[in-house]
PDB file of N, CA and C in Angstrom:
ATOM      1  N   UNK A   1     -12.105   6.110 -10.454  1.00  0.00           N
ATOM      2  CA  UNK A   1     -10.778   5.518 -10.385  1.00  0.00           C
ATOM      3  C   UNK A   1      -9.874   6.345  -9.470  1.00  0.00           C
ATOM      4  N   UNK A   2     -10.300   7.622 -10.105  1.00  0.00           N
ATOM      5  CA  UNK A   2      -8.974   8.918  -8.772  1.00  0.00           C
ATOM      6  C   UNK A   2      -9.296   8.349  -7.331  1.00  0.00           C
ATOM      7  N   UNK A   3     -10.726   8.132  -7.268  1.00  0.00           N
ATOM      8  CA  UNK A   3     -10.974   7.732  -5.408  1.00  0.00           C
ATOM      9  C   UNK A   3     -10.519   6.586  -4.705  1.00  0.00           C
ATOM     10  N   UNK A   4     -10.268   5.418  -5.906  1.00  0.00           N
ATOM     11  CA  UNK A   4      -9.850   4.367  -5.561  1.00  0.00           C
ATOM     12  C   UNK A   4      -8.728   4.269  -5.094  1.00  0.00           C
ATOM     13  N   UNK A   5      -7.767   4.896  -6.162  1.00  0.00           N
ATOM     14  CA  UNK A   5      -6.158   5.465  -6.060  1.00  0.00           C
ATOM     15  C   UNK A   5      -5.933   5.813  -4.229  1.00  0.00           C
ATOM     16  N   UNK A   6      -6.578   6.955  -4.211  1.00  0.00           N
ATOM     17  CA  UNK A   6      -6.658   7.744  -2.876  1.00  0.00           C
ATOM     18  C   UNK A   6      -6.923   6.672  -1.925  1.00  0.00           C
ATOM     19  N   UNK A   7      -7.646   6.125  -1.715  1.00  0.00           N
ATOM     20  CA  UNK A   7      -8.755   5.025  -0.945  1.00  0.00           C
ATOM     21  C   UNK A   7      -7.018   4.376  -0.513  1.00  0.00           C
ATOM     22  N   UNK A   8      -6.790   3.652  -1.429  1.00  0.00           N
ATOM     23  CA  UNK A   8      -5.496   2.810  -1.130  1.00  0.00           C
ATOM     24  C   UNK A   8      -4.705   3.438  -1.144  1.00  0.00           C
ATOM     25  N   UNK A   9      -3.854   4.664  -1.188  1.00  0.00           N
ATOM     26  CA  UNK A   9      -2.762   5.149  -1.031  1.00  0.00           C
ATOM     27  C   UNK A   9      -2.800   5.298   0.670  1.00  0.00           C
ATOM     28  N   UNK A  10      -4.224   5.412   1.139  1.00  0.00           N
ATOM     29  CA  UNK A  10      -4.719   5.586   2.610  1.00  0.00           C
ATOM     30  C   UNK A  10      -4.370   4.822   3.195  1.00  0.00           C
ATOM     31  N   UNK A  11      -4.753   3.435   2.682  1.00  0.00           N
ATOM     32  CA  UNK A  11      -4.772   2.382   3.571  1.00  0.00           C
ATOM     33  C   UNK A  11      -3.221   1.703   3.504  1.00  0.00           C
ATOM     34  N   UNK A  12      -2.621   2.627   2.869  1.00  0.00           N
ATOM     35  CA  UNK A  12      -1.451   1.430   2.307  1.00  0.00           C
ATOM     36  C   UNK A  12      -0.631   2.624   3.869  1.00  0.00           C
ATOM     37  N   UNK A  13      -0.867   3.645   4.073  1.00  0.00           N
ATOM     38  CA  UNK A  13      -0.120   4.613   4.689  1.00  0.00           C
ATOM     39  C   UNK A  13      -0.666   3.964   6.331  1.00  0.00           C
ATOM     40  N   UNK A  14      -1.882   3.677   6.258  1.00  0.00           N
ATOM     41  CA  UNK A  14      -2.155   3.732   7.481  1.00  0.00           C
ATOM     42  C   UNK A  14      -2.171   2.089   8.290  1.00  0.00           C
ATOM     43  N   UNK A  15      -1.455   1.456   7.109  1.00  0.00           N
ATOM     44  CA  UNK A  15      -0.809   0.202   7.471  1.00  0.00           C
ATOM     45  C   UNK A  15       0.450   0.064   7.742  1.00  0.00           C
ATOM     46  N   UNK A  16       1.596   0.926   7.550  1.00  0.00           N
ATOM     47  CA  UNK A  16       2.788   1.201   7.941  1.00  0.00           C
ATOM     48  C   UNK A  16       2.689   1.596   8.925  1.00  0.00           C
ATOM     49  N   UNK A  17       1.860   3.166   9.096  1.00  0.00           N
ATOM     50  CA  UNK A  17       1.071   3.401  10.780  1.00  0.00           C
ATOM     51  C   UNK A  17       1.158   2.413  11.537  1.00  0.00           C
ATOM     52  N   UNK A  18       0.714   1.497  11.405  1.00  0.00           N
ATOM     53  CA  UNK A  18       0.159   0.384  12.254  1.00  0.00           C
ATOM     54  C   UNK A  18       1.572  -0.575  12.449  1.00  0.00           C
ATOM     55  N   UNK A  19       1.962  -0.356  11.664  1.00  0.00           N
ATOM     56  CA  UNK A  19       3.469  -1.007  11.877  1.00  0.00           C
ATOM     57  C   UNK A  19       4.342  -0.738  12.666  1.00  0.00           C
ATOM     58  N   UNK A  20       4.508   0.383  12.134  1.00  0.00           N
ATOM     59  CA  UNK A  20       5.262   1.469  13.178  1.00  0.00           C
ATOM     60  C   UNK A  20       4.891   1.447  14.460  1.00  0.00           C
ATOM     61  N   UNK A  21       3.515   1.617  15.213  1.00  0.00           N
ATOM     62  CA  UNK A  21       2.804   1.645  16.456  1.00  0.00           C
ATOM     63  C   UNK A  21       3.175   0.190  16.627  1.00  0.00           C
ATOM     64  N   UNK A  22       2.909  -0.927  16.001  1.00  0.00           N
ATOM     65  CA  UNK A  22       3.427  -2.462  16.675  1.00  0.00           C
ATOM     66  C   UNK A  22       4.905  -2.374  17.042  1.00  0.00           C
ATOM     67  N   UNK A  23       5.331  -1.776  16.282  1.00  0.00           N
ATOM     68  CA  UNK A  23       7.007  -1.871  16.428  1.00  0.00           C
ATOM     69  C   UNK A  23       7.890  -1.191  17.382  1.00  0.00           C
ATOM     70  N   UNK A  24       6.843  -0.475  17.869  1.00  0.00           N
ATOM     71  CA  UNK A  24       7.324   0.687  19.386  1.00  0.00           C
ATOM     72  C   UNK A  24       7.019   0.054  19.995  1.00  0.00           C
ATOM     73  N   UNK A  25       5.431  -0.796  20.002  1.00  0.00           N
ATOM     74  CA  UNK A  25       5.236  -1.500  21.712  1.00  0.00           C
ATOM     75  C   UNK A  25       6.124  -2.162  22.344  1.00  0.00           C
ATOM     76  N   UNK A  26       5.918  -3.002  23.018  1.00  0.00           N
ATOM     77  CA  UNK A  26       7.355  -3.851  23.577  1.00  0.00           C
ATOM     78  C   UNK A  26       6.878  -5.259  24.083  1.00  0.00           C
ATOM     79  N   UNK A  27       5.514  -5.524  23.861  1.00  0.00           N
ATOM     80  CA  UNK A  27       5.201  -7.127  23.937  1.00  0.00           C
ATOM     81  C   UNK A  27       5.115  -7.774  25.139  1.00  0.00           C
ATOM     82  N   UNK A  28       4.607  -6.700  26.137  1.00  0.00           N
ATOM     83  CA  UNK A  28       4.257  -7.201  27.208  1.00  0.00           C
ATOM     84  C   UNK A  28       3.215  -8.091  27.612  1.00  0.00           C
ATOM     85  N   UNK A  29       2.270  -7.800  26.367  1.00  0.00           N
ATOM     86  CA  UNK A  29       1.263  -7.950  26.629  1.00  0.00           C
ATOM     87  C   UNK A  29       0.947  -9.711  26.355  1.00  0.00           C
ATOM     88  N   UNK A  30       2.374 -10.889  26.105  1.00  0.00           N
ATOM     89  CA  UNK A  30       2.313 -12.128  25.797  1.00  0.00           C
ATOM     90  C   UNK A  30       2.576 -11.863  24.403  1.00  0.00           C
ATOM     91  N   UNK A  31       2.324 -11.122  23.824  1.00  0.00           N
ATOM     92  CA  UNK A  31       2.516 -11.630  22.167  1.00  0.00           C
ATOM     93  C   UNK A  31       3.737 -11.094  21.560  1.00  0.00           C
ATOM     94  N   UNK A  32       4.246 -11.859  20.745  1.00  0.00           N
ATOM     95  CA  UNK A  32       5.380 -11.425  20.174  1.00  0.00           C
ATOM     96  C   UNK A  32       5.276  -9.792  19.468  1.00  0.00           C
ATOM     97  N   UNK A  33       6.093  -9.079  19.657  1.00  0.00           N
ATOM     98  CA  UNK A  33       5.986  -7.647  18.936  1.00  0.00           C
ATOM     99  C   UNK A  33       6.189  -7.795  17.467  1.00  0.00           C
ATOM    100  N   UNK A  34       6.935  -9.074  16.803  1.00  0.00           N
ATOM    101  CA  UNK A  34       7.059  -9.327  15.401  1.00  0.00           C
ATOM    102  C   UNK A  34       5.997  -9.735  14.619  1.00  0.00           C
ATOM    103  N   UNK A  35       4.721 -10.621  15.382  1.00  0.00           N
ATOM    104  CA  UNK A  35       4.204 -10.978  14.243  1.00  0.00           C
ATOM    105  C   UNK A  35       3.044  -9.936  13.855  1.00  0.00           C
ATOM    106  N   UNK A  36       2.605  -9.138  15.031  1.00  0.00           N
ATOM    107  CA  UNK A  36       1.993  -8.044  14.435  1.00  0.00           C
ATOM    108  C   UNK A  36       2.442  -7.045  13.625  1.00  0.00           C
ATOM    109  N   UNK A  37       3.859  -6.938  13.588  1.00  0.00           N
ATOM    110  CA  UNK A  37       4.423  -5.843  12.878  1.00  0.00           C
ATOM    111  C   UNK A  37       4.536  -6.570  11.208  1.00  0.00           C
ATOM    112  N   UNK A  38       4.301  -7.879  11.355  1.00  0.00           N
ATOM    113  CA  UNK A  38       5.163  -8.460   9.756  1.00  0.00           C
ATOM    114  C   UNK A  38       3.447  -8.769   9.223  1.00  0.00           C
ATOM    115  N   UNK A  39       2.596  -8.531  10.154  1.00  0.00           N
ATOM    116  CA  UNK A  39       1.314  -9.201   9.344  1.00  0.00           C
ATOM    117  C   UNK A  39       1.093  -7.499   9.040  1.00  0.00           C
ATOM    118  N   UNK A  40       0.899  -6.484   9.566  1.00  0.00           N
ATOM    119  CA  UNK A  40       1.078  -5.168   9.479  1.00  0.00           C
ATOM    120  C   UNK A  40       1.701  -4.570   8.316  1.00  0.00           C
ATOM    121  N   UNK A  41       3.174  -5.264   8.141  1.00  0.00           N
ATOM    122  CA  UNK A  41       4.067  -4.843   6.464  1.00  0.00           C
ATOM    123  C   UNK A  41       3.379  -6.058   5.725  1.00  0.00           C
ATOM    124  N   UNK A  42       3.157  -6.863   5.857  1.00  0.00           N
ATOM    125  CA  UNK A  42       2.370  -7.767   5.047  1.00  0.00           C
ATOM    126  C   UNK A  42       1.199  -7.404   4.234  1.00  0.00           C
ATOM    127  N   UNK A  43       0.726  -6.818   4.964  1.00  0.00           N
ATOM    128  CA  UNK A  43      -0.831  -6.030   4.146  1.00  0.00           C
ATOM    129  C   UNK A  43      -0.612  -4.830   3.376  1.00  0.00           C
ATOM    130  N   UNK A  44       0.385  -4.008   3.994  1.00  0.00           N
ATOM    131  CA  UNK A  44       0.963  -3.432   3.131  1.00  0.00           C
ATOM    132  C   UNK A  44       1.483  -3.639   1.846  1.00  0.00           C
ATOM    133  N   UNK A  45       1.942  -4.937   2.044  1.00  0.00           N
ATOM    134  CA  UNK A  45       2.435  -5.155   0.489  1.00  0.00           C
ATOM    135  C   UNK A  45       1.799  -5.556  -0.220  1.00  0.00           C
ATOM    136  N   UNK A  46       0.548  -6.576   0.571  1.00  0.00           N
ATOM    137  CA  UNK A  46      -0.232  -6.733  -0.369  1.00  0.00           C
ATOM    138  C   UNK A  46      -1.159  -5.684  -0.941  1.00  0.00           C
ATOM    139  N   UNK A  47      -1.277  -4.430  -0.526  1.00  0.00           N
ATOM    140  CA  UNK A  47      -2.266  -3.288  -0.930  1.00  0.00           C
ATOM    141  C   UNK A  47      -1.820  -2.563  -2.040  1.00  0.00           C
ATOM    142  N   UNK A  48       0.196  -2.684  -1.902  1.00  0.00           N
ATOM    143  CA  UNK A  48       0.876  -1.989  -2.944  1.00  0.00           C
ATOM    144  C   UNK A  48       0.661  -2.808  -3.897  1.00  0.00           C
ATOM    145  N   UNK A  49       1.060  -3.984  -4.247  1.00  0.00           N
ATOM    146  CA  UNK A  49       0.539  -4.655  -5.111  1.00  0.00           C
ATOM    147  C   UNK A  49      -0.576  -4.849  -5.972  1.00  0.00           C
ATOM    148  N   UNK A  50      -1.716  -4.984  -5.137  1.00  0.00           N
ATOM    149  CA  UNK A  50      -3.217  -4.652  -5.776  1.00  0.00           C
ATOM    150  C   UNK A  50      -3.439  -2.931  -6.477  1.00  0.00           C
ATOM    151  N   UNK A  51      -3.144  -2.346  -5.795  1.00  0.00           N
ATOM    152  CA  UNK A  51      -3.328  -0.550  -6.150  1.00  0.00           C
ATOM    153  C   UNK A  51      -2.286  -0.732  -7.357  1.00  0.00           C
ATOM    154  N   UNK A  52      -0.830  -1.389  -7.795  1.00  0.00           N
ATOM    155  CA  UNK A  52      -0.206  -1.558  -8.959  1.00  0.00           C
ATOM    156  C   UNK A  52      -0.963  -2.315  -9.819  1.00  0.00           C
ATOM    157  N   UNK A  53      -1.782  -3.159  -9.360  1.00  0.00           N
ATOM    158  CA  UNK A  53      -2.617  -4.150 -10.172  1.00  0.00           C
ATOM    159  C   UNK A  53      -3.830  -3.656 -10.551  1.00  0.00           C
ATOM    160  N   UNK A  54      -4.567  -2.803 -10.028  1.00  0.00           N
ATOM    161  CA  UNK A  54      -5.487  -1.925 -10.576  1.00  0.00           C
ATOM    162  C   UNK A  54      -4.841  -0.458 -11.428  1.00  0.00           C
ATOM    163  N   UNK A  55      -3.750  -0.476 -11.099  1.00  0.00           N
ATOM    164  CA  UNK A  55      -3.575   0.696 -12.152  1.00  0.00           C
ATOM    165  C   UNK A  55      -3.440   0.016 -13.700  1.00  0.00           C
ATOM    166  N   UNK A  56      -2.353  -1.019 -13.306  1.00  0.00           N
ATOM    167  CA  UNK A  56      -1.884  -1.462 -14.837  1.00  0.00           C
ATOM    168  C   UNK A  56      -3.210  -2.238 -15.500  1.00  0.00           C
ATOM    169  N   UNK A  57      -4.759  -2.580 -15.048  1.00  0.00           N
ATOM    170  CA  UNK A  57      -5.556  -3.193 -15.280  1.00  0.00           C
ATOM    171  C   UNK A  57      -6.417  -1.641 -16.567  1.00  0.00           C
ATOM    172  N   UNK A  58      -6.767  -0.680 -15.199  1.00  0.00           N
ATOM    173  CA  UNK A  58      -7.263   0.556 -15.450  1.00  0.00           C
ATOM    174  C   UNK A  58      -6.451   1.409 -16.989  1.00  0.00           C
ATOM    175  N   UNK A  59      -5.082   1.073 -17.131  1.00  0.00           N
ATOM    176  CA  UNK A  59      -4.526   1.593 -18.390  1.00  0.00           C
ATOM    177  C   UNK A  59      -4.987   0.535 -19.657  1.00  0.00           C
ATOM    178  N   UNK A  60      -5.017  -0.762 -19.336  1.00  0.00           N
ATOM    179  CA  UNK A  60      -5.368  -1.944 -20.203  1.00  0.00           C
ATOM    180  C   UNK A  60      -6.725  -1.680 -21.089  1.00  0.00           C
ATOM    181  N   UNK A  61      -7.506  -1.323 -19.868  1.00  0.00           N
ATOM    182  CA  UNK A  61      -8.723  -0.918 -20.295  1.00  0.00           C
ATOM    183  C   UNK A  61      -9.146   0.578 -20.973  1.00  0.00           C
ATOM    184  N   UNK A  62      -8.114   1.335 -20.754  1.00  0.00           N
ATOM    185  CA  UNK A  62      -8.517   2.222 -21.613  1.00  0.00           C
ATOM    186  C   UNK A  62      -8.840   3.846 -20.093  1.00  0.00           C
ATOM    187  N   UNK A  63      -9.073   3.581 -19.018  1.00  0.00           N
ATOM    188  CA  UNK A  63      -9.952   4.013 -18.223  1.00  0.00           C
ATOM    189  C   UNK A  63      -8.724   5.569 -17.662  1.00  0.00           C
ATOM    190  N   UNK A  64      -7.529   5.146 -17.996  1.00  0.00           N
ATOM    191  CA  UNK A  64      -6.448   6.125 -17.669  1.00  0.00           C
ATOM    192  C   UNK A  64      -5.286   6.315 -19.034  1.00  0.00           C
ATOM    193  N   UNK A  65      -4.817   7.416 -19.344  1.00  0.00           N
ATOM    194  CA  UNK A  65      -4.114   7.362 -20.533  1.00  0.00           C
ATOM    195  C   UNK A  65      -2.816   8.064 -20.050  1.00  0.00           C
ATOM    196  N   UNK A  66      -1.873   7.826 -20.772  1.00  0.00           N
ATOM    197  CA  UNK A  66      -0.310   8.117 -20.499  1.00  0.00           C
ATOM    198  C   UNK A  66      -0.248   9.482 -20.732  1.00  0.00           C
ATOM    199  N   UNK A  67       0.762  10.403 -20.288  1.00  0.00           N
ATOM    200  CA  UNK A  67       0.591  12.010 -20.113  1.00  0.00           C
ATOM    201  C   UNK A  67       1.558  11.867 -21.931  1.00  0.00           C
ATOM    202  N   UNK A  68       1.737  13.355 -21.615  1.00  0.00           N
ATOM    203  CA  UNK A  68       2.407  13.681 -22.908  1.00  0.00           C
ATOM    204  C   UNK A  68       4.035  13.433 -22.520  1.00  0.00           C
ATOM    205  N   UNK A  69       4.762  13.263 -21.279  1.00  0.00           N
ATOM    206  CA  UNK A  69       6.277  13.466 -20.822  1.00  0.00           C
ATOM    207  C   UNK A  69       7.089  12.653 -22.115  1.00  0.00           C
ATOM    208  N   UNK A  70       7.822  13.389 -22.263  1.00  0.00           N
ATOM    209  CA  UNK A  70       8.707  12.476 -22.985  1.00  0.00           C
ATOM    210  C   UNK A  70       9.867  11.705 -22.758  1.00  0.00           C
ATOM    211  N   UNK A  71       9.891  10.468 -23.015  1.00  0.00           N
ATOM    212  CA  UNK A  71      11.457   9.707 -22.416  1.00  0.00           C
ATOM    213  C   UNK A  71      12.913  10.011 -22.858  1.00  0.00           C
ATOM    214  N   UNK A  72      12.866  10.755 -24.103  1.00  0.00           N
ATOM    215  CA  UNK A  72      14.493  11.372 -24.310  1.00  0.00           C
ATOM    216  C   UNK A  72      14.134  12.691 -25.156  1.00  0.00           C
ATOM    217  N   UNK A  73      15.400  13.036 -25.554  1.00  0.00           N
ATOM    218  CA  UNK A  73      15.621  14.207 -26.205  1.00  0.00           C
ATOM    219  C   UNK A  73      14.769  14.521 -27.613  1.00  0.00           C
TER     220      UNK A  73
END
């Protein structure tokens, strides 16, 4: 499960990367500079989403357990 975490914290980073690099070019090349950058944050969100959706799945199941922190005094 820790590798999975990692795995997607990667890809979720190195899809903003990719965003960022679309979002500097300047679209000479015929294509709009937006839709690569929004399909780019697009996957991103969908990765944050899934990596939230495997965590809250992974606690359901038992596979990760809540620390000791406490919420008040």
């Amino acid at each position: 499960m820790k590798y999975l975490v990692i795995i997607a914290f990667l890809a979720i980073l190195a899809s903003l990367g990719s965003a960022l690099f679309f979002m500097m070019k300047d679209g000479r090349d015929g294509k709009a500079k937006t839709s690569n950058m929004a399909w780019a944050l697009a996957l991103r969100v969908g990765l944050s989403i899934l990596l939230f959706v495997c965590i809250l799945i992974a606690w359901k199941l038992g596979y990760i357990q809540p620390t000791g922190i406490s919420a008040g005094r």
